[in-house]
PDB file of N, CA and C in Angstrom:
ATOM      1  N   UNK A   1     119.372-125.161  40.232  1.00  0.00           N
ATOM      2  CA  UNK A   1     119.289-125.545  38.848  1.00  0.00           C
ATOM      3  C   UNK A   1     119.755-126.989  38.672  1.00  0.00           C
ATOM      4  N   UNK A   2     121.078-127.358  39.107  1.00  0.00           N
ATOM      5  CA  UNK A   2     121.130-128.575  39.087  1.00  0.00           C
ATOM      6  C   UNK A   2     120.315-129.903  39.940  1.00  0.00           C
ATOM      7  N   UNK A   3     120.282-129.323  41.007  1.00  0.00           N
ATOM      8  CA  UNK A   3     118.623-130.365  41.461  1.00  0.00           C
ATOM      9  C   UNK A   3     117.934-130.912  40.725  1.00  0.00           C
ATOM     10  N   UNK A   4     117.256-129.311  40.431  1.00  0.00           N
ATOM     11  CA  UNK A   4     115.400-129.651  39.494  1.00  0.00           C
ATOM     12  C   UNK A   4     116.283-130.652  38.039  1.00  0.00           C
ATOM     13  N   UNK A   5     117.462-130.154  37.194  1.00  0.00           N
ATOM     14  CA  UNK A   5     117.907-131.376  36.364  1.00  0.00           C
ATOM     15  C   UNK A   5     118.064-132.454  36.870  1.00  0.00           C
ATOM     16  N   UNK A   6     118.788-132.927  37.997  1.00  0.00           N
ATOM     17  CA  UNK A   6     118.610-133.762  38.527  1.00  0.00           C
ATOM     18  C   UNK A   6     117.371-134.974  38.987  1.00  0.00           C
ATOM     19  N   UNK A   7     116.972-134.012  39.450  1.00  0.00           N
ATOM     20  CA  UNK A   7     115.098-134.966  39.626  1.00  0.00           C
ATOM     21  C   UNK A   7     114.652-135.213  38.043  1.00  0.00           C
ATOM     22  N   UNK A   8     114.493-134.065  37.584  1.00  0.00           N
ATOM     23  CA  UNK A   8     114.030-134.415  35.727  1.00  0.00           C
ATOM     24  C   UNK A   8     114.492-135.573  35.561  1.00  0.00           C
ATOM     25  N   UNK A   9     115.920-135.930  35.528  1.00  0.00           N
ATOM     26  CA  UNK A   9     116.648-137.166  34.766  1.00  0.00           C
ATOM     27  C   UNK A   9     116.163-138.081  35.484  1.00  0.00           C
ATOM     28  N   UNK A  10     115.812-137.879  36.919  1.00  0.00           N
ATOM     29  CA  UNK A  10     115.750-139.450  37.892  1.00  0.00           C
ATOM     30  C   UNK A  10     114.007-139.796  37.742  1.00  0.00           C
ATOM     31  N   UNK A  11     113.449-138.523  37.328  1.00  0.00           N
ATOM     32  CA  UNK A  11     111.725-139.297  36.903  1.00  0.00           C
ATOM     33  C   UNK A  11     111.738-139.957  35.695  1.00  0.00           C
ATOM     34  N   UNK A  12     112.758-139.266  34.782  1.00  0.00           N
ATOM     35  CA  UNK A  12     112.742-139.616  33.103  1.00  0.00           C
ATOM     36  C   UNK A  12     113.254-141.084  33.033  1.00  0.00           C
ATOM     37  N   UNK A  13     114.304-141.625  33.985  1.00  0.00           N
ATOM     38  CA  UNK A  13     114.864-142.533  33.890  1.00  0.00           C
ATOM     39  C   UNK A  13     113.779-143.873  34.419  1.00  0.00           C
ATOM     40  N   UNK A  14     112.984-143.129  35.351  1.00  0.00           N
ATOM     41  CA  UNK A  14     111.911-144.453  36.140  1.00  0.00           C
ATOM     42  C   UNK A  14     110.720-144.676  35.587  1.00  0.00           C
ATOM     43  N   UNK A  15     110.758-143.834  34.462  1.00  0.00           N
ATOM     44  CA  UNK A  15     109.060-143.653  33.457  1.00  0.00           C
ATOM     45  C   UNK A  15     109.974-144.526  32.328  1.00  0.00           C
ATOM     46  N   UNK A  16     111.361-144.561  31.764  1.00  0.00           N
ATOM     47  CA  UNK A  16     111.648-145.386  30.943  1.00  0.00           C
ATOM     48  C   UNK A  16     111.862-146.914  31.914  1.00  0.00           C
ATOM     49  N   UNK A  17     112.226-146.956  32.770  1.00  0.00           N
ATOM     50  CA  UNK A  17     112.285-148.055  33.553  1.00  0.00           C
ATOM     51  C   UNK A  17     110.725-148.841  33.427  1.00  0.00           C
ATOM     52  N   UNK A  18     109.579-148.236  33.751  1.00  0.00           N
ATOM     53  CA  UNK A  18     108.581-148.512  34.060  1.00  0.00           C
ATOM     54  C   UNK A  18     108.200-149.285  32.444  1.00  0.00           C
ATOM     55  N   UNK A  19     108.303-148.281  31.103  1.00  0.00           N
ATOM     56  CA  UNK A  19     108.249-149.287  29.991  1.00  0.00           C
ATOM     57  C   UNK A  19     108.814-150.492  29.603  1.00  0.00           C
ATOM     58  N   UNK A  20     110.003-150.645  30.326  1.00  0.00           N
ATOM     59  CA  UNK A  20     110.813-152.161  30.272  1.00  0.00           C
ATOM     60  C   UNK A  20     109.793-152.905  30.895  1.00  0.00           C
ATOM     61  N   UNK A  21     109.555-152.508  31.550  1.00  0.00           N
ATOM     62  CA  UNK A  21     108.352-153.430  32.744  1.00  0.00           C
ATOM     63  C   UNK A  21     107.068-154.124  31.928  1.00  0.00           C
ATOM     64  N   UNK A  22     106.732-152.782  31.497  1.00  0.00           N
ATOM     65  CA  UNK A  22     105.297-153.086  31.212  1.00  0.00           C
ATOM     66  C   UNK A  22     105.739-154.333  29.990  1.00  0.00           C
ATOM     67  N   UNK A  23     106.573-154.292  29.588  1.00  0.00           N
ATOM     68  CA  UNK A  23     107.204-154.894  27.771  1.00  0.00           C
ATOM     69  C   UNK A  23     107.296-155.931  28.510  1.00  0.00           C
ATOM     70  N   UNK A  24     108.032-156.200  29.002  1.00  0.00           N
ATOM     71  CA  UNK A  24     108.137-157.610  29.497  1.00  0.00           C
ATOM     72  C   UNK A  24     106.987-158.197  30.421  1.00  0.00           C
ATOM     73  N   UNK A  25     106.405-157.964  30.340  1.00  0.00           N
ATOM     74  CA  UNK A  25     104.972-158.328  31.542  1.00  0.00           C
ATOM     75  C   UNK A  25     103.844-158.860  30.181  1.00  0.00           C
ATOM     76  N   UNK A  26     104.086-158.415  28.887  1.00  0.00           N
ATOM     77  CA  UNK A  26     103.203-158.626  27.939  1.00  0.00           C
ATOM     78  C   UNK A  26     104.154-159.613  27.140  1.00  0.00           C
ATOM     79  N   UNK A  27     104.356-160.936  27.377  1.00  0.00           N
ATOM     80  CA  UNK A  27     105.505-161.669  26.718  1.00  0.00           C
ATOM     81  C   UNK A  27     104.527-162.384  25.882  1.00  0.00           C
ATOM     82  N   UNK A  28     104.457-162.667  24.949  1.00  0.00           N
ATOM     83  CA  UNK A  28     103.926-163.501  24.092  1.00  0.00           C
ATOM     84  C   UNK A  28     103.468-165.034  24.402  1.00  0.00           C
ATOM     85  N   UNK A  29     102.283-165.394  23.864  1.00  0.00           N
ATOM     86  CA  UNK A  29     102.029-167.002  24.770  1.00  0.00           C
ATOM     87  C   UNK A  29     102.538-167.949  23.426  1.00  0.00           C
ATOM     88  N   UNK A  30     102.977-169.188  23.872  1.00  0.00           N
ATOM     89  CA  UNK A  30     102.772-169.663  22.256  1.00  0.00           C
ATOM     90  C   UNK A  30     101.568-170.623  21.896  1.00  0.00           C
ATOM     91  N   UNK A  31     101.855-171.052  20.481  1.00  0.00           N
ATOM     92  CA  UNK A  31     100.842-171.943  20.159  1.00  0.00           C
ATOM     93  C   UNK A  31      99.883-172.338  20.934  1.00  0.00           C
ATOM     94  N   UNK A  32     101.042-173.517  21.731  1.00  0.00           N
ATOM     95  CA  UNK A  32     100.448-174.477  22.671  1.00  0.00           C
ATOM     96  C   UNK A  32      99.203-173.831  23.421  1.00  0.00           C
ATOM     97  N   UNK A  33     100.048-172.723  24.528  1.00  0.00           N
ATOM     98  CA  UNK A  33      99.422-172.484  25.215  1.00  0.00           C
ATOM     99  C   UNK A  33      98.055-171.466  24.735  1.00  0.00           C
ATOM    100  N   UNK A  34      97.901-171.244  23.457  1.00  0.00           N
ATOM    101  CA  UNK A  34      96.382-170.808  22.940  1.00  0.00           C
ATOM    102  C   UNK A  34      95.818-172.362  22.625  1.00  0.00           C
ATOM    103  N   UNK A  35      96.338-173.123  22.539  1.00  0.00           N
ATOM    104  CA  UNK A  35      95.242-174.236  22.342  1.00  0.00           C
ATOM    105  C   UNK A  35      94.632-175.117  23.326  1.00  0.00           C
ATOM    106  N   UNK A  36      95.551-174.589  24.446  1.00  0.00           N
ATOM    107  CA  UNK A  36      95.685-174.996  25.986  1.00  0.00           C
ATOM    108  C   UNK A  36      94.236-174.319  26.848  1.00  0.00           C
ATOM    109  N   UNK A  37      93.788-172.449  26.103  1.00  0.00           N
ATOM    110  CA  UNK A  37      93.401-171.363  27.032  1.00  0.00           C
ATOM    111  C   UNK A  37      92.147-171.352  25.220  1.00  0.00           C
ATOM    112  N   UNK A  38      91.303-172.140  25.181  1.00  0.00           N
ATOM    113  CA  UNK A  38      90.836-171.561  24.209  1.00  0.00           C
ATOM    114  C   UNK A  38      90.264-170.028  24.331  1.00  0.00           C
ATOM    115  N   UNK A  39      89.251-169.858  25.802  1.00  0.00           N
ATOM    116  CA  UNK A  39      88.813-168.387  25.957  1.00  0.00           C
ATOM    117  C   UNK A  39      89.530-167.483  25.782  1.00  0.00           C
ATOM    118  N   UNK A  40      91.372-167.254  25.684  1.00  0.00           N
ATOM    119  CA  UNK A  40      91.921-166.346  25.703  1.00  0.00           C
ATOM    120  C   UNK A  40      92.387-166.374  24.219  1.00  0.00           C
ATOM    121  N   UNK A  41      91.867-167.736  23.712  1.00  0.00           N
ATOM    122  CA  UNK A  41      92.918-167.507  22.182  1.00  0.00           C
ATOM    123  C   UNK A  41      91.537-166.743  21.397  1.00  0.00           C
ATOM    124  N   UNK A  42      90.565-166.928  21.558  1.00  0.00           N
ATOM    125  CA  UNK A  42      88.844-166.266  21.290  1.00  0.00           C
ATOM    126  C   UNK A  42      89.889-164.636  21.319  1.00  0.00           C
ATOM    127  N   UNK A  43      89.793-164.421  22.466  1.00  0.00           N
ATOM    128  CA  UNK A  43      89.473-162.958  23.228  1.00  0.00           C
ATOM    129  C   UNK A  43      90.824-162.261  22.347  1.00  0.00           C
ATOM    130  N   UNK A  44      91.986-162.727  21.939  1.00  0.00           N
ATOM    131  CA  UNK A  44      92.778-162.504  21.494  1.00  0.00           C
ATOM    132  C   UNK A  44      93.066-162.669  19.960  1.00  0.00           C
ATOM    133  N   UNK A  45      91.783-163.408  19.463  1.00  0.00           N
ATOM    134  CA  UNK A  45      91.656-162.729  17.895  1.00  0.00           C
ATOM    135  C   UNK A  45      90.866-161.551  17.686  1.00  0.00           C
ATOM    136  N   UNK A  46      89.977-162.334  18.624  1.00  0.00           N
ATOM    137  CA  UNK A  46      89.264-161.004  18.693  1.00  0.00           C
ATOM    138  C   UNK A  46      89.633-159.280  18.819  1.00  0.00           C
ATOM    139  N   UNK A  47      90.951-159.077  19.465  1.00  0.00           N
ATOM    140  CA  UNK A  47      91.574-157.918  19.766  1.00  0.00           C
ATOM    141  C   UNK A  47      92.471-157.712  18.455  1.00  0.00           C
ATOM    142  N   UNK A  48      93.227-159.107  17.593  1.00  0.00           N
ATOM    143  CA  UNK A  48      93.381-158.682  16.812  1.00  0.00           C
ATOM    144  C   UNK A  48      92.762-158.449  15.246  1.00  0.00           C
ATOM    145  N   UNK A  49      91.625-158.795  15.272  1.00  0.00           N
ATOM    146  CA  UNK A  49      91.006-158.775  14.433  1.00  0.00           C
ATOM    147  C   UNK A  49      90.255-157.109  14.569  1.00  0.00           C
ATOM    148  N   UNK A  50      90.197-156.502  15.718  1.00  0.00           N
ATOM    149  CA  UNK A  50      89.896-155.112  15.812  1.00  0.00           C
ATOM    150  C   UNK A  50      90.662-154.175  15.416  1.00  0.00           C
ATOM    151  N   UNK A  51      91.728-154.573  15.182  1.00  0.00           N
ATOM    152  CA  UNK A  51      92.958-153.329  15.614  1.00  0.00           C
ATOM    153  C   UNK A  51      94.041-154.195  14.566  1.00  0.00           C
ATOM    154  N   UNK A  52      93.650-154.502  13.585  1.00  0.00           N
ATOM    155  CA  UNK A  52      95.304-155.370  12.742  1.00  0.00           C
ATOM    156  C   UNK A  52      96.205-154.208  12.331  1.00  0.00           C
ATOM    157  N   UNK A  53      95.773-152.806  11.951  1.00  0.00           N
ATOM    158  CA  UNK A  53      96.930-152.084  11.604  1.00  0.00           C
ATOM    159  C   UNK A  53      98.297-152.160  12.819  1.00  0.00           C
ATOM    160  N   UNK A  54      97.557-152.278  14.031  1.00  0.00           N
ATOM    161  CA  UNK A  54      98.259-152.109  15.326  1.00  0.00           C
ATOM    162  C   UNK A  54      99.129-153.226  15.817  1.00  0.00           C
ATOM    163  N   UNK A  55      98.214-154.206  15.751  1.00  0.00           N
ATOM    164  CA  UNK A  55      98.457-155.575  16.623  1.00  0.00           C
ATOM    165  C   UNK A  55      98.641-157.101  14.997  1.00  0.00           C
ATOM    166  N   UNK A  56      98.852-157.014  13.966  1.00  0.00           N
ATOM    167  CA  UNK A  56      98.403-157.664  13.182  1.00  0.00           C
ATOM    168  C   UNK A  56     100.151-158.342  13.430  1.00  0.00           C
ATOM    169  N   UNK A  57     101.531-158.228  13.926  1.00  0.00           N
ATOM    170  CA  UNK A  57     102.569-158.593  13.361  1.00  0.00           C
ATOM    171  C   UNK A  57     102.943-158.942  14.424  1.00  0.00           C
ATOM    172  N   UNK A  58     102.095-158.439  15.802  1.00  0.00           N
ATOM    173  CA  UNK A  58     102.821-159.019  16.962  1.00  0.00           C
ATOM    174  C   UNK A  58     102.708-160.870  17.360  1.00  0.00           C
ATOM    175  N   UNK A  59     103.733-161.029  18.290  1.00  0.00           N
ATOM    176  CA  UNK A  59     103.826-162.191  18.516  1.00  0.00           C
ATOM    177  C   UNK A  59     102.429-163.286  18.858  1.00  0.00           C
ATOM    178  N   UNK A  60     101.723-162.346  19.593  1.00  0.00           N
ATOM    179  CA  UNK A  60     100.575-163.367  20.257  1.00  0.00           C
ATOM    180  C   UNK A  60      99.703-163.177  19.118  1.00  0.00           C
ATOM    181  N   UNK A  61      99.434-162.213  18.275  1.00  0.00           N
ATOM    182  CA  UNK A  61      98.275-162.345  17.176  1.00  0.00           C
ATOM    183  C   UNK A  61      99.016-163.559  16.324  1.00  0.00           C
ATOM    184  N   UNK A  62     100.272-163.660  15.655  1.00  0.00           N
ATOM    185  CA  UNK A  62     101.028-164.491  14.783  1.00  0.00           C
ATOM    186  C   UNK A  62     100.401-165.852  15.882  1.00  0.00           C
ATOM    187  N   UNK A  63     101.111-166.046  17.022  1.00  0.00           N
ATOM    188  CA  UNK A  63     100.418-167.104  17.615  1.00  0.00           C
ATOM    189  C   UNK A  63      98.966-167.745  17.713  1.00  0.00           C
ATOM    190  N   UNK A  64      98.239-166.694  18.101  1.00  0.00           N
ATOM    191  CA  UNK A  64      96.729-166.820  17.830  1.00  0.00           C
ATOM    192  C   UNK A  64      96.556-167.331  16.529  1.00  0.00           C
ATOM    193  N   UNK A  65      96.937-166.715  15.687  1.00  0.00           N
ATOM    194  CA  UNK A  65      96.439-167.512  14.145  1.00  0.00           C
ATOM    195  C   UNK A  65      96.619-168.471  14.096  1.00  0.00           C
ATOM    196  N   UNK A  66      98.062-169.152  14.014  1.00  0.00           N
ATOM    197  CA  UNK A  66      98.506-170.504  14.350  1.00  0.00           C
ATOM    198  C   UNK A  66      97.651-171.469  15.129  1.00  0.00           C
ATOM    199  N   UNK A  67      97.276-170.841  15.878  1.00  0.00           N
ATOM    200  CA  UNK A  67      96.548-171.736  16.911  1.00  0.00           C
ATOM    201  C   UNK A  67      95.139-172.403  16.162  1.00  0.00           C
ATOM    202  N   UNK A  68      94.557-171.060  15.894  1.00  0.00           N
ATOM    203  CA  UNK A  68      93.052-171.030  14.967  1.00  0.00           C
ATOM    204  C   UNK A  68      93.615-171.573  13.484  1.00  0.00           C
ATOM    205  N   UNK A  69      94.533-171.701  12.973  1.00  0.00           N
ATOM    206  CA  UNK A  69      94.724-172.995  12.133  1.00  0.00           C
ATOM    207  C   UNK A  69      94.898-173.964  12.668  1.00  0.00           C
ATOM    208  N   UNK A  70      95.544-174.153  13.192  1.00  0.00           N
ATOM    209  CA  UNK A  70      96.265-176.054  13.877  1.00  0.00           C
ATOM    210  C   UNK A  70      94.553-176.318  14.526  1.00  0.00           C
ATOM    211  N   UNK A  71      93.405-175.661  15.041  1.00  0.00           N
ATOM    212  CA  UNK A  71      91.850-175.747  15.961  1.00  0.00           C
ATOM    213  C   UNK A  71      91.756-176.209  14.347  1.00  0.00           C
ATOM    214  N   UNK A  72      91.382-175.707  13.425  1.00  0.00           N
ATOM    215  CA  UNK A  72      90.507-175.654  12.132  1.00  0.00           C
ATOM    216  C   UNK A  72      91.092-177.133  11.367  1.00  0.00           C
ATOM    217  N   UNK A  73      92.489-177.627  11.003  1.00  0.00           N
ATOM    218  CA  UNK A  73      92.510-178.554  10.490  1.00  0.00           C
ATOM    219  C   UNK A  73      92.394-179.803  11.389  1.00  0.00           C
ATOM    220  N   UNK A  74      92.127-179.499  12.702  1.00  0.00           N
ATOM    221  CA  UNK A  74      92.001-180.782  13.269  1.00  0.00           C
ATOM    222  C   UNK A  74      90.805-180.794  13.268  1.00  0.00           C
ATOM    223  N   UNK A  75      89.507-180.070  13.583  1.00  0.00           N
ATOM    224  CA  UNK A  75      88.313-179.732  13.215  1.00  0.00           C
ATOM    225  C   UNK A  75      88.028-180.287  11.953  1.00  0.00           C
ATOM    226  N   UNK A  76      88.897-180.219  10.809  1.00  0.00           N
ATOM    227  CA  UNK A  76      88.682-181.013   9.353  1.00  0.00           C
ATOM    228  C   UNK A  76      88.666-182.627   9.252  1.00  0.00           C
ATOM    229  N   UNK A  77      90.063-182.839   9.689  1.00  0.00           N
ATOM    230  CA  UNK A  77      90.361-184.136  10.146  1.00  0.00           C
ATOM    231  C   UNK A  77      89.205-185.194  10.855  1.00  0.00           C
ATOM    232  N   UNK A  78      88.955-184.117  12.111  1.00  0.00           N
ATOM    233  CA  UNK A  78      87.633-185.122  13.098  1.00  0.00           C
ATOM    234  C   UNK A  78      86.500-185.387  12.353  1.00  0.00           C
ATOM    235  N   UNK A  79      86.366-184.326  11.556  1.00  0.00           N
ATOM    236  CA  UNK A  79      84.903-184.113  10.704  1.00  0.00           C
ATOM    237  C   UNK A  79      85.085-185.656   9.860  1.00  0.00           C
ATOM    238  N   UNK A  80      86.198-185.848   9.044  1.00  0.00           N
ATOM    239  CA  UNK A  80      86.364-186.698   7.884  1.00  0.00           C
ATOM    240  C   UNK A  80      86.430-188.128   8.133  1.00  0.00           C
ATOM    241  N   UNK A  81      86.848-188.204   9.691  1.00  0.00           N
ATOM    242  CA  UNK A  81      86.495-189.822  10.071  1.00  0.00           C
ATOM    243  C   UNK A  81      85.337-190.471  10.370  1.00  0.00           C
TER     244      UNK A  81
END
């Protein structure tokens, strides 16, 4: 009996281990670097523009926007000279 608890706690503990992982492996890019990666700042409105109930508050969508403003008023700017 105490074993099989034993193993329980030591899988339970490496399946929560494994979510630290995955969390930190998905770190947020900033600004820059969406204005740096345009294909990924695309691919990444794009994901949040599918799914905003989900993804609308996280860091890289907040970034992505930013980005696709700071693209759009310089886009204004170039246009006006």
């Amino acid at each position: 009996m105490k074993t099989t608890l034993a193993i329980s706690l030591v899988t339970v503990a490496a399946a929560l281990a494994s979510c630290n992982d995955a969390a930190k492996r998905q770190q947020a890019n900033t600004v820059g670097w969406f204005l740096d990666h345009r294909d990924e700042l695309a691919a990444t409105l794009k994901g949040c523009s599918d799914n905003p109930g989900e993804f609308e508050k996280t860091p890289n969508c907040i970034n992505a926007n930013e980005a696709r403003n700071q693209v759009t008023v310089q886009e204004m700017e170039d246009a006006l000279k």
